[in-house]
N, C-alpha and C. Protein backbone atom coordinates (compact mmCIF):
# COMPACT_ATOMS: atom_id res chain seq x y z
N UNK A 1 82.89 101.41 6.17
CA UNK A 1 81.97 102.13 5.32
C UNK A 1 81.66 101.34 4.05
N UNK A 2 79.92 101.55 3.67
CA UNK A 2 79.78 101.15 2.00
C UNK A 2 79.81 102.35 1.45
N UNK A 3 80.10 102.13 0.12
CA UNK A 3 79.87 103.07 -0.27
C UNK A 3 79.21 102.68 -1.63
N UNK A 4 78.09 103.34 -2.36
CA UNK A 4 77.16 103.05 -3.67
C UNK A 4 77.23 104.40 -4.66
N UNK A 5 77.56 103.59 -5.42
CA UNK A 5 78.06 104.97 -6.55
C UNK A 5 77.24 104.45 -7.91
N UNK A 6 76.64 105.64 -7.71
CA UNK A 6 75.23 105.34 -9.31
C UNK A 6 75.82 105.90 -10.04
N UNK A 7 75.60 105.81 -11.56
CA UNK A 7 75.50 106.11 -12.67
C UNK A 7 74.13 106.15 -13.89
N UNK A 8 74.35 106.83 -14.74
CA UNK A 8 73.57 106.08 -15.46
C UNK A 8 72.27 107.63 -15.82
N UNK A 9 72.17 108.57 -15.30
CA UNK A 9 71.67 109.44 -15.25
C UNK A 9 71.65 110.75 -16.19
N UNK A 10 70.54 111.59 -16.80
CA UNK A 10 71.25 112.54 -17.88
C UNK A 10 69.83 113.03 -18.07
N UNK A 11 70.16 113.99 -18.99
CA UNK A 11 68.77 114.19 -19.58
C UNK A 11 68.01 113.83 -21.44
N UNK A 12 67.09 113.14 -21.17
CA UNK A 12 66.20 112.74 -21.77
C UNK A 12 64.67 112.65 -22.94
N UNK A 13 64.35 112.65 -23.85
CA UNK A 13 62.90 113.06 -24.34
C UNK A 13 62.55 111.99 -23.70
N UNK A 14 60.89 112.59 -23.68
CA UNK A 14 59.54 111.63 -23.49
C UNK A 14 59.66 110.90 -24.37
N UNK A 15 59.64 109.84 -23.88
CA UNK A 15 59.83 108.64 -24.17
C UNK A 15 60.88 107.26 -24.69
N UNK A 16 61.60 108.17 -24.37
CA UNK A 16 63.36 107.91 -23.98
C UNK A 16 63.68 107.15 -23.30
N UNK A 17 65.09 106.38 -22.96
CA UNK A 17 65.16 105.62 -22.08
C UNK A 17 66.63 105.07 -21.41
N UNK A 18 66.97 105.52 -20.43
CA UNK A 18 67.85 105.11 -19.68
C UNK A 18 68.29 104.03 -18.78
N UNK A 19 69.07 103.80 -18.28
CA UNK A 19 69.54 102.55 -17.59
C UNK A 19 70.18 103.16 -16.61
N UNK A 20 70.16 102.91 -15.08
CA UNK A 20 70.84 103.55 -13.99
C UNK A 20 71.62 101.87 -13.70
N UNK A 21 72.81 102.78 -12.65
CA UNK A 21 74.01 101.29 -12.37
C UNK A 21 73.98 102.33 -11.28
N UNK A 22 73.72 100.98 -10.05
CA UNK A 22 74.94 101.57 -8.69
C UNK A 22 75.56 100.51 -8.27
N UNK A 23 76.98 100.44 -8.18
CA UNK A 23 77.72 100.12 -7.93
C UNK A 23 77.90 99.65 -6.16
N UNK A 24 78.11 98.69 -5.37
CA UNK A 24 78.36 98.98 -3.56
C UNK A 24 79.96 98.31 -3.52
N UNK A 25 80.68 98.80 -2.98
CA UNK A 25 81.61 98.23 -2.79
C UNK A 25 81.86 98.58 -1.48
N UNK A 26 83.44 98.08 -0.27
CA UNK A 26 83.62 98.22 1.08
C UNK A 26 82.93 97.09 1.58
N UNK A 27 83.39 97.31 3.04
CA UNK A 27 82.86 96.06 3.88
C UNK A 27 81.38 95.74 4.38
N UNK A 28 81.63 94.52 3.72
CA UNK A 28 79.86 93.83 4.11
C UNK A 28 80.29 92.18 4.21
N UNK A 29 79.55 91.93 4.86
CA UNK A 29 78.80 90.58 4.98
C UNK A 29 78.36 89.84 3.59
N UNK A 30 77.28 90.70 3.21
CA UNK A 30 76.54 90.14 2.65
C UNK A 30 75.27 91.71 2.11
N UNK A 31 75.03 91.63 0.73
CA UNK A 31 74.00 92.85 0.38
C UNK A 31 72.37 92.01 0.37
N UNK A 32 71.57 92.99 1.05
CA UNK A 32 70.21 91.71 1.08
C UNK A 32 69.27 92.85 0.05
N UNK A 33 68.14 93.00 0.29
CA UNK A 33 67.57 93.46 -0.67
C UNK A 33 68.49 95.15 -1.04
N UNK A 34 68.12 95.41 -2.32
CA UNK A 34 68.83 96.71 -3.02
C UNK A 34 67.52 97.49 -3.87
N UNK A 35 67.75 98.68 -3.62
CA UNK A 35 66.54 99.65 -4.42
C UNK A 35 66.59 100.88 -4.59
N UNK A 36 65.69 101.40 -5.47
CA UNK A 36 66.41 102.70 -6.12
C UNK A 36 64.72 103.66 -5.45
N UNK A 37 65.33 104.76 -5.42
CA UNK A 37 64.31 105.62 -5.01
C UNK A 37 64.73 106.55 -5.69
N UNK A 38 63.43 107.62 -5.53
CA UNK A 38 63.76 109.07 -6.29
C UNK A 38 63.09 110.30 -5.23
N UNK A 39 63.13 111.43 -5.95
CA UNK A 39 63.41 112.40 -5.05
C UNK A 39 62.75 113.42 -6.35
N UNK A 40 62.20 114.22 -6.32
CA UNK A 40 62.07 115.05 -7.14
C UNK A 40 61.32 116.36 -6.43
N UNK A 41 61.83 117.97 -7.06
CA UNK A 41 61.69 119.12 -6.01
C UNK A 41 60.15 119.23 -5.67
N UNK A 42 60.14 119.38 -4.32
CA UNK A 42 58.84 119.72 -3.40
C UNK A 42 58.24 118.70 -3.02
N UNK A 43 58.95 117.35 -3.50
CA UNK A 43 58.11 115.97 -3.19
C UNK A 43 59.20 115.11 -1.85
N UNK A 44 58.24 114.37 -1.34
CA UNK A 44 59.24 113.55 -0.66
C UNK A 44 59.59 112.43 -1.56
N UNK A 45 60.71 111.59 -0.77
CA UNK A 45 61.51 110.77 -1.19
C UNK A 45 60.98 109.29 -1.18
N UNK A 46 60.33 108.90 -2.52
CA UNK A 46 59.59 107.36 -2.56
C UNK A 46 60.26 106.44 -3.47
N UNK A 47 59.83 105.19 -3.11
CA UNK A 47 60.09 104.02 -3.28
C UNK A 47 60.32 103.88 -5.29
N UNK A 48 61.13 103.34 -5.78
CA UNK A 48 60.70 103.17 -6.77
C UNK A 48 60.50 102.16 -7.54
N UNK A 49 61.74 101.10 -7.12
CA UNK A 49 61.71 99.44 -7.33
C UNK A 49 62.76 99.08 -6.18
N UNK A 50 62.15 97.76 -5.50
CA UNK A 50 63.50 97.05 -5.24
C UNK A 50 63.54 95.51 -5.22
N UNK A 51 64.28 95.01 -5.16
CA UNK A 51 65.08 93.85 -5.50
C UNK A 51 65.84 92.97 -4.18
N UNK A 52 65.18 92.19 -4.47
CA UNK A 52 66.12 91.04 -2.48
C UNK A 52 67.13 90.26 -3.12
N UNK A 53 68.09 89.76 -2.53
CA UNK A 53 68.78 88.92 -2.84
C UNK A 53 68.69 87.98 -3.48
N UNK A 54 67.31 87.34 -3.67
CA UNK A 54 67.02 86.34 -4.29
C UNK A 54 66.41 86.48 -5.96
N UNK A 55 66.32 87.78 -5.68
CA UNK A 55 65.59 88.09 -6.91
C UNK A 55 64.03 88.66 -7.52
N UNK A 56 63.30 88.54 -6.12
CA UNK A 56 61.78 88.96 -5.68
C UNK A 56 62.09 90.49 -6.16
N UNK A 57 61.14 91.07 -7.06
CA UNK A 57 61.08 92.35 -7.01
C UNK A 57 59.63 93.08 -6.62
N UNK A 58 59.77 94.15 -6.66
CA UNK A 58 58.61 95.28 -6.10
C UNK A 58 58.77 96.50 -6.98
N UNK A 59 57.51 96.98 -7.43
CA UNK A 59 57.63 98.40 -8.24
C UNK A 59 56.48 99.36 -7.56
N UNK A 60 56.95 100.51 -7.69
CA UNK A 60 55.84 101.70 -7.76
C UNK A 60 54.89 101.66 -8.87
N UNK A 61 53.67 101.81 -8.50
CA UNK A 61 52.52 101.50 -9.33
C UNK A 61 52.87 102.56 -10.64
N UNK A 62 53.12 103.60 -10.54
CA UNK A 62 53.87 104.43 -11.34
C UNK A 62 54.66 104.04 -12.29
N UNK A 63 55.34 103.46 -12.29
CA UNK A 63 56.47 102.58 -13.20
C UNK A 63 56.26 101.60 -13.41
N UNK A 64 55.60 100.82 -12.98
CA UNK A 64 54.51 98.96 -13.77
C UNK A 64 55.04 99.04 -14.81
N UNK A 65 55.96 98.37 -15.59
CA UNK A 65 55.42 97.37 -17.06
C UNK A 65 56.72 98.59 -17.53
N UNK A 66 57.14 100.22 -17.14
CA UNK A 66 58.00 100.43 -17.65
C UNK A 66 59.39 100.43 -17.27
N UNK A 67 59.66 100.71 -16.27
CA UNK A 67 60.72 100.23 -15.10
C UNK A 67 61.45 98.67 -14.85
N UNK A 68 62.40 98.27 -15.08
CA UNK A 68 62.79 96.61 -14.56
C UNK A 68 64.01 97.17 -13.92
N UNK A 69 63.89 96.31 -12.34
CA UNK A 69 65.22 96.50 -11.55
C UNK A 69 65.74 95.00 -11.71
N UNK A 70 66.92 95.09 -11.47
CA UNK A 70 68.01 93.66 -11.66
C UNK A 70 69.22 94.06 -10.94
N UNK A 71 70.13 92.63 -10.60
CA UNK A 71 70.67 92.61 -9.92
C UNK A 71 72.23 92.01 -10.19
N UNK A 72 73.52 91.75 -10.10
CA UNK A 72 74.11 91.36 -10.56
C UNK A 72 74.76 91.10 -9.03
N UNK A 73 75.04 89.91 -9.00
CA UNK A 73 75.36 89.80 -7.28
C UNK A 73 76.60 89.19 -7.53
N UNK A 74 77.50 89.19 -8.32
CA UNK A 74 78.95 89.24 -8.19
C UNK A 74 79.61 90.29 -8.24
N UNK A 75 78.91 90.96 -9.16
CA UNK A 75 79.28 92.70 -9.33
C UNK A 75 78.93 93.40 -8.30
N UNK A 76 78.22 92.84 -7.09
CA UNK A 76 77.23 93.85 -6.02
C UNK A 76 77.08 95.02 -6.64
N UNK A 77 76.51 95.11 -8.15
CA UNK A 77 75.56 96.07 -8.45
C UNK A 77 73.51 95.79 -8.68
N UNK A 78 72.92 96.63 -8.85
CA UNK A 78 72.01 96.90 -9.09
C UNK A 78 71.33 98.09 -10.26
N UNK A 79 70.59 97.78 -11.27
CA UNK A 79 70.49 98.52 -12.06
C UNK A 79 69.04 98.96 -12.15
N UNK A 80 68.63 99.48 -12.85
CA UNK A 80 67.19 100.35 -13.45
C UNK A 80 67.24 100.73 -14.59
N UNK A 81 66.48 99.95 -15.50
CA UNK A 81 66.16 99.84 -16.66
C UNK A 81 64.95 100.95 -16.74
N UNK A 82 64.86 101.56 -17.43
CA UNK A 82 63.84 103.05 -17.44
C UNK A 82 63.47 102.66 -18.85
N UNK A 83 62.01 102.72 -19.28
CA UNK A 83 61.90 102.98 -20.67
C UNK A 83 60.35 103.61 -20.97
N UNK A 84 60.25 104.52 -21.74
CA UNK A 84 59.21 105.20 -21.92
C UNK A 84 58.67 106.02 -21.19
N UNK A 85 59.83 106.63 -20.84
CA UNK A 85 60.10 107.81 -19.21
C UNK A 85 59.50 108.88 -19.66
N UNK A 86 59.14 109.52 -19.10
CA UNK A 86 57.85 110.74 -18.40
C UNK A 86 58.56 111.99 -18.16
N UNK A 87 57.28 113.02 -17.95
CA UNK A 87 58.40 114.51 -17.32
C UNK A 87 58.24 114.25 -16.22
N UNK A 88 57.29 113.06 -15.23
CA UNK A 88 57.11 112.83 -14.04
C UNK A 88 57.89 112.27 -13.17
N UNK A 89 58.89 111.56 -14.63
CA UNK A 89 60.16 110.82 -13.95
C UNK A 89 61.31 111.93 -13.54
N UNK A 90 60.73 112.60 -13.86
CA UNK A 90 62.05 113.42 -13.62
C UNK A 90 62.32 113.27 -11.87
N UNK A 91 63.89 113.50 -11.52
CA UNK A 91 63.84 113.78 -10.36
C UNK A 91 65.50 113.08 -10.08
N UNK A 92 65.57 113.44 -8.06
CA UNK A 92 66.91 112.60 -8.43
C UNK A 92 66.99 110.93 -8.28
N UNK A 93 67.47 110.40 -8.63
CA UNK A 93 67.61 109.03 -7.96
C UNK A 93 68.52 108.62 -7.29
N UNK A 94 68.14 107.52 -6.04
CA UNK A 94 69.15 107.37 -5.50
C UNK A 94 69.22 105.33 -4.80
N UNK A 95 70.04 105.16 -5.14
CA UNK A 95 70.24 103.50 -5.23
C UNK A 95 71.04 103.27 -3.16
N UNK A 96 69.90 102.38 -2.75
CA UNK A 96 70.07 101.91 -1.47
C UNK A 96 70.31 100.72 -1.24
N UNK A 97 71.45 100.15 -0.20
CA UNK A 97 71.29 98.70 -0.54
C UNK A 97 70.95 98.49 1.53
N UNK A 98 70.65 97.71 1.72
CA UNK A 98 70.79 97.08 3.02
C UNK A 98 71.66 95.98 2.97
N UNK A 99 72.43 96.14 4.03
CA UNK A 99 73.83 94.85 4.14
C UNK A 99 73.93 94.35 5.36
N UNK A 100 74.66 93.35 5.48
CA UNK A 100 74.91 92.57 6.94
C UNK A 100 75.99 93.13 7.02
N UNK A 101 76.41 93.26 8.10
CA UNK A 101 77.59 92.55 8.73
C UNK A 101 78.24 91.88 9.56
N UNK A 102 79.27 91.53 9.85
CA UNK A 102 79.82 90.13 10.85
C UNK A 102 80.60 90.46 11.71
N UNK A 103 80.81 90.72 13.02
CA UNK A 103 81.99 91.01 14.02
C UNK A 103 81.81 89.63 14.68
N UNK A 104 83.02 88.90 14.62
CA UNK A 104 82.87 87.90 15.03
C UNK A 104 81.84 86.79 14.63
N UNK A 105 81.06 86.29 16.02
CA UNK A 105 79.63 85.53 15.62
C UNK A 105 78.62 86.64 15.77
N UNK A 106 78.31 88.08 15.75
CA UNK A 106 77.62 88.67 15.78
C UNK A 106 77.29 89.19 14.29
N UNK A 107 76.11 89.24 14.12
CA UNK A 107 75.64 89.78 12.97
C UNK A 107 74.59 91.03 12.74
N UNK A 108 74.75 92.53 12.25
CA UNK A 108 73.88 93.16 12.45
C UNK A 108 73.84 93.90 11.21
N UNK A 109 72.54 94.80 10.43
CA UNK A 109 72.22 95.09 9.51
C UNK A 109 72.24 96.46 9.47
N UNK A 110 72.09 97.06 8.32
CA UNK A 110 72.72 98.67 8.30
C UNK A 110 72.43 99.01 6.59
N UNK A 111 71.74 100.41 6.78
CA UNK A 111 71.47 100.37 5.87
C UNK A 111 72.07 101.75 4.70
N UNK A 112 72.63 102.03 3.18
CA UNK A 112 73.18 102.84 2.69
C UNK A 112 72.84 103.02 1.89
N UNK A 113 73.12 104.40 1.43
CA UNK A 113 72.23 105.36 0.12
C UNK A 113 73.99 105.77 -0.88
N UNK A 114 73.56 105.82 -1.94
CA UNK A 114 74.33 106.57 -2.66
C UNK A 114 73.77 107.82 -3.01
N UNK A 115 75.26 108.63 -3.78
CA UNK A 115 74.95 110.14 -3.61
C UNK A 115 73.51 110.62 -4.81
N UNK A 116 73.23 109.79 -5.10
CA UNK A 116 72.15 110.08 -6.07
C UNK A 116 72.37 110.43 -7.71
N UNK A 117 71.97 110.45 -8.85
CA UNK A 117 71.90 110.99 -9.92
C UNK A 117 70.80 111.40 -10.59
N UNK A 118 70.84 112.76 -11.45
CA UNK A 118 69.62 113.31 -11.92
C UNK A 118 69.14 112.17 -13.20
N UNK A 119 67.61 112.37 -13.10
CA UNK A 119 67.36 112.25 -14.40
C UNK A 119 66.39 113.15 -14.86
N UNK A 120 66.50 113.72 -15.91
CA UNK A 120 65.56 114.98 -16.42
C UNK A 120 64.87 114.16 -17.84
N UNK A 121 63.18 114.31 -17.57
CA UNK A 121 62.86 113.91 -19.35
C UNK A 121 62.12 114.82 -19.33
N UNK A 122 62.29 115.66 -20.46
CA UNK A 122 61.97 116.74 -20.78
C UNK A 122 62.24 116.87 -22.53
N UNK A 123 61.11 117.57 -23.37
CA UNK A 123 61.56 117.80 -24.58
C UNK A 123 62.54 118.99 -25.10
């Protein structure tokens, strides 16, 4: 098992700004790209930034210019830099990583969510 344990979550004013951490620890290979999604009530569950191993990132047009994901690949964490957050941000988040792993010479990929954390911006 991985397991990804976020932090970093609370509630907030407009225009406030938080930092999310998830943590992966357990058996892997290797973590390849990592990304955080959110969740917020009556909506489905979208993309919000993510991050490859190398460092290539991707954002939701939504979060451009205020959002930065990063990566710390000794720590196999991943973070989310939030700034100038919204009541739109509200919702839960939840940090995914995709990993290898190795049985033998076989190698196959698999992918894990952590349990999520709120973030509320609200005045």
């Amino acid at each position: 098992q991985v397991q990804l344990v976020e932090s970093g979550g609370g509630l907030v004013q407009p225009g406030g700004s938080l930092r999310l951490s998830c943590a992966a620890s357990g058996g892997f290979f290797s973590i390849n790209a990592m990304g955080w999604y959110r969740q917020a009530p009556g909506k489905q569950r979208e993309l919000v930034a993510a991050i490859t191993s190398s460092g290539s990132t991707n954002y939701a047009d939504s979060v451009k210019g205020r959002f930065t994901i990063s990566r710390d690949n000794v720590k196999n964490t991943v973070y989310l830099q939030m700034n100038t957050l919204k009541p739109e941000d509200t919702a839960v988040y939840y940090c995914n990583a995709g990993v290898t792993h190795r049985n033998g010479i076989r190698y196959y990929r698999d992918d894990y969510w952590g349990q999520g954390t709120q973030v509320t911006v609200s005045s």
